[in-house]
PDB file of N, CA and C in Angstrom:
ATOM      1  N   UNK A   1     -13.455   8.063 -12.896  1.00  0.00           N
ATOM      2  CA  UNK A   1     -13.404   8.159 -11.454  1.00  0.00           C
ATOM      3  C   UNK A   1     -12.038   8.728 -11.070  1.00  0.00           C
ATOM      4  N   UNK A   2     -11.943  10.144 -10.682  1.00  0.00           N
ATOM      5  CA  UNK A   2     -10.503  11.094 -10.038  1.00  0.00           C
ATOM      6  C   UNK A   2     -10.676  10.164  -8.739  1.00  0.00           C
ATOM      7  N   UNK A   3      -9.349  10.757  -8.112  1.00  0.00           N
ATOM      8  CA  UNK A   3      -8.708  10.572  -7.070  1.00  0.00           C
ATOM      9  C   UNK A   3      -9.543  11.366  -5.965  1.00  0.00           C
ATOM     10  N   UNK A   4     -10.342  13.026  -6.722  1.00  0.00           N
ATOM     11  CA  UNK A   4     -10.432  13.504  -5.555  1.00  0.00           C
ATOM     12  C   UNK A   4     -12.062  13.510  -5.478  1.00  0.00           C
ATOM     13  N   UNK A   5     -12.588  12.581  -6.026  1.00  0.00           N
ATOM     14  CA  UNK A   5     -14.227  12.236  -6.149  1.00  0.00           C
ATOM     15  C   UNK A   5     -14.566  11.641  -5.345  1.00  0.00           C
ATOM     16  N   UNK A   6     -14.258  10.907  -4.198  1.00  0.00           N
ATOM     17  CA  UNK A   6     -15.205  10.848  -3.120  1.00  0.00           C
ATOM     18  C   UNK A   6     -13.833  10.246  -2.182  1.00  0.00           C
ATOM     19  N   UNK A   7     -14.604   9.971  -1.146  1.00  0.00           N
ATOM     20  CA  UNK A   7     -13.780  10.275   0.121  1.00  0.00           C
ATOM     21  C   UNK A   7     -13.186   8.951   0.492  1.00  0.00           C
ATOM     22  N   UNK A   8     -13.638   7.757  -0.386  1.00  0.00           N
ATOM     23  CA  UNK A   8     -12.683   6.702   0.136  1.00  0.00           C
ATOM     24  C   UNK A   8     -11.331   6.659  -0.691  1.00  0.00           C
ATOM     25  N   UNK A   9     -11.390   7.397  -2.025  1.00  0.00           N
ATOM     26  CA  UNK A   9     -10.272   7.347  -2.952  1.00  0.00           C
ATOM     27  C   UNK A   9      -9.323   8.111  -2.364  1.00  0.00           C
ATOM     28  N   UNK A  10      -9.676   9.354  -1.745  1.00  0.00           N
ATOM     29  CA  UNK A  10      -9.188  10.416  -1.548  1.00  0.00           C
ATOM     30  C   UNK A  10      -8.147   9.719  -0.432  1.00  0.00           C
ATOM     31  N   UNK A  11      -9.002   9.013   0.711  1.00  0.00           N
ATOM     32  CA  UNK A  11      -8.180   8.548   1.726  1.00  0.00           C
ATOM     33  C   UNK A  11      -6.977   7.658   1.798  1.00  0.00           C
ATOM     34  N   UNK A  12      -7.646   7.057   0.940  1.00  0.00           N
ATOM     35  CA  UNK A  12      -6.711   5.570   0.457  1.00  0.00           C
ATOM     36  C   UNK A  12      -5.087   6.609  -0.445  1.00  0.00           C
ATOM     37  N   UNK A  13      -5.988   7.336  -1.365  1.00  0.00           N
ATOM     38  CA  UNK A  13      -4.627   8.207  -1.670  1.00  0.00           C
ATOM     39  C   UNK A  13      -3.531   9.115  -0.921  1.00  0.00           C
ATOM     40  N   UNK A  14      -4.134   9.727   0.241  1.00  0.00           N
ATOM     41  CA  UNK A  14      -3.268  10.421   0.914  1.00  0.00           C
ATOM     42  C   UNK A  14      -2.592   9.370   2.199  1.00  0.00           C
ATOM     43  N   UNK A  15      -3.056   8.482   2.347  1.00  0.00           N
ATOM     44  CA  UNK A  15      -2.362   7.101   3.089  1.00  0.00           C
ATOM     45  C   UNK A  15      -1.118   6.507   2.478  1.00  0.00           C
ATOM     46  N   UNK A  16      -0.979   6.807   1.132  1.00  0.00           N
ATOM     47  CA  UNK A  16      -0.268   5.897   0.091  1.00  0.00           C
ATOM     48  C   UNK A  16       0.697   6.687   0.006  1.00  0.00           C
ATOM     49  N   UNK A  17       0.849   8.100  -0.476  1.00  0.00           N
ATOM     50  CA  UNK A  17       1.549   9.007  -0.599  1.00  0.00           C
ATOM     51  C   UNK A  17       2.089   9.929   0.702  1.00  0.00           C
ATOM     52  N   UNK A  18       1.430   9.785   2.666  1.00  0.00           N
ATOM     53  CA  UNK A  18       1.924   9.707   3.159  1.00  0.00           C
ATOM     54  C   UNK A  18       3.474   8.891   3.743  1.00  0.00           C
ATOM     55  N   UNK A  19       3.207   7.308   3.159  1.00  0.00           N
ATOM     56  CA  UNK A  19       3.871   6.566   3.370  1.00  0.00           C
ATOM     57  C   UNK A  19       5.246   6.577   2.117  1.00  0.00           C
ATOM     58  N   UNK A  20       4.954   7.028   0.828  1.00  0.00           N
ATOM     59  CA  UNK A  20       5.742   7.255   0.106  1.00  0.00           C
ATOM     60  C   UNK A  20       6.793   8.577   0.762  1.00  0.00           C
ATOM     61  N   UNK A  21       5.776   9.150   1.394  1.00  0.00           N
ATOM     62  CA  UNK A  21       6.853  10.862   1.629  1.00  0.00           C
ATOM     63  C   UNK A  21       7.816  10.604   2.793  1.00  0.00           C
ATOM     64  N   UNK A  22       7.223   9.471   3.664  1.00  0.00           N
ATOM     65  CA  UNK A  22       8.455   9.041   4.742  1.00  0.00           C
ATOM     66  C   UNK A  22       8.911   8.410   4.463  1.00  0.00           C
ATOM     67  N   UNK A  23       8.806   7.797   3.344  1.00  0.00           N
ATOM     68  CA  UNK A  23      10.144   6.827   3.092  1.00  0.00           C
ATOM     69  C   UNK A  23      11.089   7.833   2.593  1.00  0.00           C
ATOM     70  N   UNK A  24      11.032   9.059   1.722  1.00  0.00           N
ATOM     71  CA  UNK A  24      11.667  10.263   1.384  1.00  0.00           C
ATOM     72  C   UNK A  24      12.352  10.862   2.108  1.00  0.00           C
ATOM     73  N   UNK A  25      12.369  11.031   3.782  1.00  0.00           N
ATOM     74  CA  UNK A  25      12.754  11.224   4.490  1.00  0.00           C
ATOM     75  C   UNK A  25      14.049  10.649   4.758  1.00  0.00           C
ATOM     76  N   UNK A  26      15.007  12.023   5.340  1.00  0.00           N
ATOM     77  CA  UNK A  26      16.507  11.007   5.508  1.00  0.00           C
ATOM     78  C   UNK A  26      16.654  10.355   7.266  1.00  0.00           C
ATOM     79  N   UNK A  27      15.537   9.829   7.347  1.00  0.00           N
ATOM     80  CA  UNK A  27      15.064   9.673   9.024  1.00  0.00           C
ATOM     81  C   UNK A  27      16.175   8.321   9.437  1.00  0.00           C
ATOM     82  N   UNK A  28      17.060   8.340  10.758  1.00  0.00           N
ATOM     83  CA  UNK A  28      17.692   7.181  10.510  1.00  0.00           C
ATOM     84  C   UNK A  28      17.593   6.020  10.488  1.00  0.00           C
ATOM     85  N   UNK A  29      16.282   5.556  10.857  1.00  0.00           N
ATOM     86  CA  UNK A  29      15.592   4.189  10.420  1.00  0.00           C
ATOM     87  C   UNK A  29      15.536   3.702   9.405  1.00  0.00           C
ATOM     88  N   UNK A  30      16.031   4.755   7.789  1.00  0.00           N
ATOM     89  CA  UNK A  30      15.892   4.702   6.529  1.00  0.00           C
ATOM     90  C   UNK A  30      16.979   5.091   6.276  1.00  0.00           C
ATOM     91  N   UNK A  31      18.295   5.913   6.277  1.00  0.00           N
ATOM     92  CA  UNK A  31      18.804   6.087   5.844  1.00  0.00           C
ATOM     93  C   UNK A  31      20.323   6.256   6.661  1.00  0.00           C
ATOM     94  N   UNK A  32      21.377   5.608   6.409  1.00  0.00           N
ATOM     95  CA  UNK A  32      22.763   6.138   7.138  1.00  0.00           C
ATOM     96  C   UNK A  32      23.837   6.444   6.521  1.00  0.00           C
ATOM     97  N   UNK A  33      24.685   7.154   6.678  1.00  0.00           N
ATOM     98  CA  UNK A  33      25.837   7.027   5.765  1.00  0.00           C
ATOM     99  C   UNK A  33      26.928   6.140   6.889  1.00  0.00           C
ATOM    100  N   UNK A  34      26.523   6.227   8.107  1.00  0.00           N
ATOM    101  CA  UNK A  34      27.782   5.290   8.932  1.00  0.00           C
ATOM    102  C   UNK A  34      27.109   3.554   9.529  1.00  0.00           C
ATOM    103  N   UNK A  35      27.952   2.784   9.688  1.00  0.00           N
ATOM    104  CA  UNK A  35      27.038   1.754   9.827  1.00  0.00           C
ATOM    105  C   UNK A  35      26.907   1.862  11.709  1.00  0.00           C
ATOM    106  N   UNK A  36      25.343   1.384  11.696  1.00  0.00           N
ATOM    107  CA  UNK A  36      24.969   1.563  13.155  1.00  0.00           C
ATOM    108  C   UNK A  36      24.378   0.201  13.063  1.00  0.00           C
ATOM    109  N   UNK A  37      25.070  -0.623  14.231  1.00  0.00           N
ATOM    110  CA  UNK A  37      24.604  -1.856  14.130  1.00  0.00           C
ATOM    111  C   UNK A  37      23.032  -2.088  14.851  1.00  0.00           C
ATOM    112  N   UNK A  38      22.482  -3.024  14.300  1.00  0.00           N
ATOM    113  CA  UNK A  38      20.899  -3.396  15.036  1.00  0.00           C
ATOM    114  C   UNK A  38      21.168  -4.473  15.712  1.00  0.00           C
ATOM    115  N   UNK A  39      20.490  -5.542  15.791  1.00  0.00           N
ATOM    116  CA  UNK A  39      20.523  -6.764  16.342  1.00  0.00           C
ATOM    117  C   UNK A  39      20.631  -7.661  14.954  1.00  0.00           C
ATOM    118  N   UNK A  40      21.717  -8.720  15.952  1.00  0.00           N
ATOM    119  CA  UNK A  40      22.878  -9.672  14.702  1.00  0.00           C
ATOM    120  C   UNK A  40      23.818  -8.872  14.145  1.00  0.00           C
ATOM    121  N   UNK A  41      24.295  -7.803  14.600  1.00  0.00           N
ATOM    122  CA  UNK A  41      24.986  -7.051  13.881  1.00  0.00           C
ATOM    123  C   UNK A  41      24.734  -6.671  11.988  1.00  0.00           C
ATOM    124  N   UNK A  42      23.350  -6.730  11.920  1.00  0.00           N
ATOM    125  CA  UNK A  42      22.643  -6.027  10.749  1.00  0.00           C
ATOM    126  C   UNK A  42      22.247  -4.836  10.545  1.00  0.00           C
ATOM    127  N   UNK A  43      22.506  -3.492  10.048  1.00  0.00           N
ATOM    128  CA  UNK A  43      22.548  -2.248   9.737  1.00  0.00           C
ATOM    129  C   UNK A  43      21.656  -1.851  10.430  1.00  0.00           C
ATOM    130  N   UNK A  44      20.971  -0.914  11.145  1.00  0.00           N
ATOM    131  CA  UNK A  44      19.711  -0.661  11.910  1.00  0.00           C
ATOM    132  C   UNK A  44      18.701  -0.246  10.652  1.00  0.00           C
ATOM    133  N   UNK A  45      18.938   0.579   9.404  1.00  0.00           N
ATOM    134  CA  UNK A  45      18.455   0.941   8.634  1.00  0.00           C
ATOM    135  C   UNK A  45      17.836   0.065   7.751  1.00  0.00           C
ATOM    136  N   UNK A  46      17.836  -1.582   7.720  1.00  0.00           N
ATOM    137  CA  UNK A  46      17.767  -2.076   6.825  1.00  0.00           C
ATOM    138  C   UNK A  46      16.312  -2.583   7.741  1.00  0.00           C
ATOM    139  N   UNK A  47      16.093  -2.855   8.877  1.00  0.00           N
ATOM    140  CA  UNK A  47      15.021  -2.727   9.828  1.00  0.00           C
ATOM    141  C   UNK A  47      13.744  -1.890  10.157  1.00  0.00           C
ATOM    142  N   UNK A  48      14.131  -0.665   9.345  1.00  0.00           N
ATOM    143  CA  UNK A  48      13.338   0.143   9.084  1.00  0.00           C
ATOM    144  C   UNK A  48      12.836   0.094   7.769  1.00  0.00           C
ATOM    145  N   UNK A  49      13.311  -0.512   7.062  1.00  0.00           N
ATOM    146  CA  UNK A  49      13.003  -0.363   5.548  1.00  0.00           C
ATOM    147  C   UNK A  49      11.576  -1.507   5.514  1.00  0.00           C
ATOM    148  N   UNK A  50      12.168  -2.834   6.306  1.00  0.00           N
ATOM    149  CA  UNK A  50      11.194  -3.957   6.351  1.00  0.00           C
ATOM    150  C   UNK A  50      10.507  -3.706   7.002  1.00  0.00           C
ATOM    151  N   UNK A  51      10.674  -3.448   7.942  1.00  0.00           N
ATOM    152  CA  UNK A  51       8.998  -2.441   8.821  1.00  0.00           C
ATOM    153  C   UNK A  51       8.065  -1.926   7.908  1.00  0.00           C
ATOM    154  N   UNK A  52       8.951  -0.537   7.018  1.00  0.00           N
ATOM    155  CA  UNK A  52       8.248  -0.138   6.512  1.00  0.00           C
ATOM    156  C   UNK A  52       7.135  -0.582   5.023  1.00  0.00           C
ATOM    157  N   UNK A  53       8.050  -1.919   4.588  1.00  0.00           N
ATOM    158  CA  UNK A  53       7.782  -2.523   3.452  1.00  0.00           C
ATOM    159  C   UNK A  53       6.458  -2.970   4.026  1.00  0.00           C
ATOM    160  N   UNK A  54       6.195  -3.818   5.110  1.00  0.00           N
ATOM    161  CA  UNK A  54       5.612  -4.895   5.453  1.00  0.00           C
ATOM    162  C   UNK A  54       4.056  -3.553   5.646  1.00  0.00           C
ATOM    163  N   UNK A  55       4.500  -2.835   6.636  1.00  0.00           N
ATOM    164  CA  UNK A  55       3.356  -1.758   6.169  1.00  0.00           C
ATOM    165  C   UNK A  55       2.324  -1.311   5.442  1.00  0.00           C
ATOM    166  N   UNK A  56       3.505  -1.000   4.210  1.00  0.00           N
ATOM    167  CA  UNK A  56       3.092  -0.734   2.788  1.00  0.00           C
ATOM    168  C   UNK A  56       2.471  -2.190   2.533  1.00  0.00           C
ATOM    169  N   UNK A  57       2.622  -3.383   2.789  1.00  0.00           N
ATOM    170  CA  UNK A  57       2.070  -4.333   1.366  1.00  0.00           C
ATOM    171  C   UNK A  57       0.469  -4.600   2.513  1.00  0.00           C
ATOM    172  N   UNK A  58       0.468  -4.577   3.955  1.00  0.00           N
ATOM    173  CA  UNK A  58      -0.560  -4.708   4.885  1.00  0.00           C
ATOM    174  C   UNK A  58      -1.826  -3.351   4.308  1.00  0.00           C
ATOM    175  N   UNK A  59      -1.282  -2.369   4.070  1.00  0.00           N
ATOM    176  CA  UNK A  59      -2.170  -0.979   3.385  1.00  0.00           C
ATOM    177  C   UNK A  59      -2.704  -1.545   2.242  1.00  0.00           C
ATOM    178  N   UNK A  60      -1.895  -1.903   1.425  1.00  0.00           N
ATOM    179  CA  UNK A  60      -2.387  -2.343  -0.203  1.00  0.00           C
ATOM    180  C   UNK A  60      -3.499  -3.886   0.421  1.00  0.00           C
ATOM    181  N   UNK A  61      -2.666  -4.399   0.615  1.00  0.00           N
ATOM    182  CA  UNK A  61      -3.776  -5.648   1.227  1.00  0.00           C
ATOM    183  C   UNK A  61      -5.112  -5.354   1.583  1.00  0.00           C
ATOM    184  N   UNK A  62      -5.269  -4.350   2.930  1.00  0.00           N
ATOM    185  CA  UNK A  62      -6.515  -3.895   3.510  1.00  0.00           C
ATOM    186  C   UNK A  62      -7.287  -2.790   2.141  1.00  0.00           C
ATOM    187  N   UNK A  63      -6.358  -2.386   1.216  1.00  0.00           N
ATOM    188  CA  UNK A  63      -6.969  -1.561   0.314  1.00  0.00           C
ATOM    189  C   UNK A  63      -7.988  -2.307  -0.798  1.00  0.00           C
ATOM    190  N   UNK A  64      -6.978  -3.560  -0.861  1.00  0.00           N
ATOM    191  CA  UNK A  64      -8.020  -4.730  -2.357  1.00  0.00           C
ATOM    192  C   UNK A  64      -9.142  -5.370  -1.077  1.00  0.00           C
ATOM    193  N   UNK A  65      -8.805  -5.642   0.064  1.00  0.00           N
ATOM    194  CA  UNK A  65     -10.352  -6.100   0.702  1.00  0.00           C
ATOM    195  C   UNK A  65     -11.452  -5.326   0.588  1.00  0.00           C
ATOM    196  N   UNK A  66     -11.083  -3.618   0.707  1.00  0.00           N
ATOM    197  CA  UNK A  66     -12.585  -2.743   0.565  1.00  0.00           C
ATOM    198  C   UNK A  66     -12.800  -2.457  -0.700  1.00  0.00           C
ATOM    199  N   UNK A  67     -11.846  -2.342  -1.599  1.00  0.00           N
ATOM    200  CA  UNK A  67     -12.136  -2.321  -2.986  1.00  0.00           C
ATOM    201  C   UNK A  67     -13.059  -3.555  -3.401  1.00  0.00           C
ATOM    202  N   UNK A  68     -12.713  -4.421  -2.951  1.00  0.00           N
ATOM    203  CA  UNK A  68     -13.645  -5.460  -3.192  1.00  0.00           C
ATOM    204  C   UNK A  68     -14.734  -5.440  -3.229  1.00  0.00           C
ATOM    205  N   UNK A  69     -15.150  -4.549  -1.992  1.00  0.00           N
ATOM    206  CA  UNK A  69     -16.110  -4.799  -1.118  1.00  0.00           C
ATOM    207  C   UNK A  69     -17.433  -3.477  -1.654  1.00  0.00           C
ATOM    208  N   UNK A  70     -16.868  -3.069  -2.431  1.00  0.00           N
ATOM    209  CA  UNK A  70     -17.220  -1.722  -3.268  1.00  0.00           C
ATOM    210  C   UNK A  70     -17.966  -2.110  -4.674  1.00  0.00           C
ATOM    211  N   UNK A  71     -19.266  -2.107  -5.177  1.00  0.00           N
ATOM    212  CA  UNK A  71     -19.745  -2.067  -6.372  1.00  0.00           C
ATOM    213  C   UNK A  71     -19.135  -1.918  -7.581  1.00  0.00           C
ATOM    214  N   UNK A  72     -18.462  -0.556  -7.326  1.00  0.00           N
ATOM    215  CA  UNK A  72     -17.989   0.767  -8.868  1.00  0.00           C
ATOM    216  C   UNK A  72     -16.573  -0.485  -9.154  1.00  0.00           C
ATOM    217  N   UNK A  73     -15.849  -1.321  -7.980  1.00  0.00           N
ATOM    218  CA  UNK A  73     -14.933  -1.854  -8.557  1.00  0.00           C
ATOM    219  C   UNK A  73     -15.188  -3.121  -9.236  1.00  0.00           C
ATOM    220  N   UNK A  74     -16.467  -3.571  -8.873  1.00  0.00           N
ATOM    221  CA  UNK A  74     -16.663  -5.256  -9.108  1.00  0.00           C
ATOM    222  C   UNK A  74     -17.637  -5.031 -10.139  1.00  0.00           C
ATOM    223  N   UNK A  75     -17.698  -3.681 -11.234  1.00  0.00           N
ATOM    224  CA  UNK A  75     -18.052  -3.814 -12.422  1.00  0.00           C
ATOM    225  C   UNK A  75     -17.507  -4.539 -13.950  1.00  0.00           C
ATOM    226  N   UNK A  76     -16.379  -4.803 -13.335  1.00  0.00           N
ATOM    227  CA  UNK A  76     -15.335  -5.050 -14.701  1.00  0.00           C
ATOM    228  C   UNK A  76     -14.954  -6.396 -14.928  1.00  0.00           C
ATOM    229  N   UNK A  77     -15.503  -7.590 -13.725  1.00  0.00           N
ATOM    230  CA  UNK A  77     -15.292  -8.756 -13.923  1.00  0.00           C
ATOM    231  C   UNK A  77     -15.943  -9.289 -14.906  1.00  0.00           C
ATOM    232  N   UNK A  78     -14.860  -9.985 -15.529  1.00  0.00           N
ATOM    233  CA  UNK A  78     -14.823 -10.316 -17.145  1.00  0.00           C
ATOM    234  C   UNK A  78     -15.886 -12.224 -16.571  1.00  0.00           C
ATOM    235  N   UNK A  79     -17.072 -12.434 -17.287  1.00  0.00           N
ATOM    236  CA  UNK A  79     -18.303 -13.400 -17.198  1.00  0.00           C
ATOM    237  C   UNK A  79     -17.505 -14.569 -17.976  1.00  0.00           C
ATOM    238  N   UNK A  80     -17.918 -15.551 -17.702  1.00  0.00           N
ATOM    239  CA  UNK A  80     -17.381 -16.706 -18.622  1.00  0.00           C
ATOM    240  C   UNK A  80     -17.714 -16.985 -20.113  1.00  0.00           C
ATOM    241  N   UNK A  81     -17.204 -17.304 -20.421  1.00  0.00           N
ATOM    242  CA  UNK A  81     -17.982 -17.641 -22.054  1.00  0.00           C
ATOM    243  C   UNK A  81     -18.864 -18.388 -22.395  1.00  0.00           C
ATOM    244  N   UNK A  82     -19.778 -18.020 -23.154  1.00  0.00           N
ATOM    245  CA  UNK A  82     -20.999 -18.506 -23.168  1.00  0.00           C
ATOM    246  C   UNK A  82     -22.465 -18.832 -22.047  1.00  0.00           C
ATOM    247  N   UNK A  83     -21.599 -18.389 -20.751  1.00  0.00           N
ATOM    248  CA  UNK A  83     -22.434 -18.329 -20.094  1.00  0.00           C
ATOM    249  C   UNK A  83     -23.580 -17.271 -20.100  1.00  0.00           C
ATOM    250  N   UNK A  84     -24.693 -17.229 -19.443  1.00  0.00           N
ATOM    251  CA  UNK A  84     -26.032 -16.432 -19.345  1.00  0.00           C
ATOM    252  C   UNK A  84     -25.727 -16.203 -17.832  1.00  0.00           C
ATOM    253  N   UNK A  85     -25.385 -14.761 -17.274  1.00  0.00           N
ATOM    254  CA  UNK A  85     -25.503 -14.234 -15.827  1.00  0.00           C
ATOM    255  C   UNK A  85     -26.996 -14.395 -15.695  1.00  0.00           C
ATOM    256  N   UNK A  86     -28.285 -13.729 -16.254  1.00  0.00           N
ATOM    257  CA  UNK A  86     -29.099 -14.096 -15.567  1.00  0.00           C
ATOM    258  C   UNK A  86     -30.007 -14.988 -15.883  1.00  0.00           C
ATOM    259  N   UNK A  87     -29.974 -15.960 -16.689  1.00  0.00           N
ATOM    260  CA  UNK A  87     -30.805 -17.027 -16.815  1.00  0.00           C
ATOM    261  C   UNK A  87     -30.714 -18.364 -15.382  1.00  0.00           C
TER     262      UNK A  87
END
């Protein structure tokens, strides 16, 4: 199963690697060379980073609910031992 074989992989991939390419960005929410204070006098940049973290782990989160929710992924769960699935 590629990345570019059907259209939920595809999506989920260019979501992932959108969010990777702005973090790449020298945008100043991410990146400063002078310190610019935020609130509490904490870097403004370090505010953007947790934004952006919290993002990222909310994407991956909503990503294992539909994966779930998907056949092709819930082929590989390993059965108990000795048990009989269909008896």
């Amino acid at each position: 199963m590629g990345v570019w074989e059907n259209r939920f992989e595809r999506g989920w991939f260019l979501a992932f690697m959108f969010m990777y390419g702005l973090i790449m960005l020298p945008l100043p929410w991410y990146y400063s060379e002078t310190y610019v204070a935020g609130p509490w006098g904490v870097p403004l940049f370090l505010f953007g980073w947790i934004v952006h973290g919290g993002v990222v782990i909310a994407l991956t989160a909503l990503f294992a609910v539909q994966c779930l929710k998907r056949p092709e992924y819930r082929g590989f769960q390993a059965e108990p031992e000795g048990a009989d699935a269909h008896v």
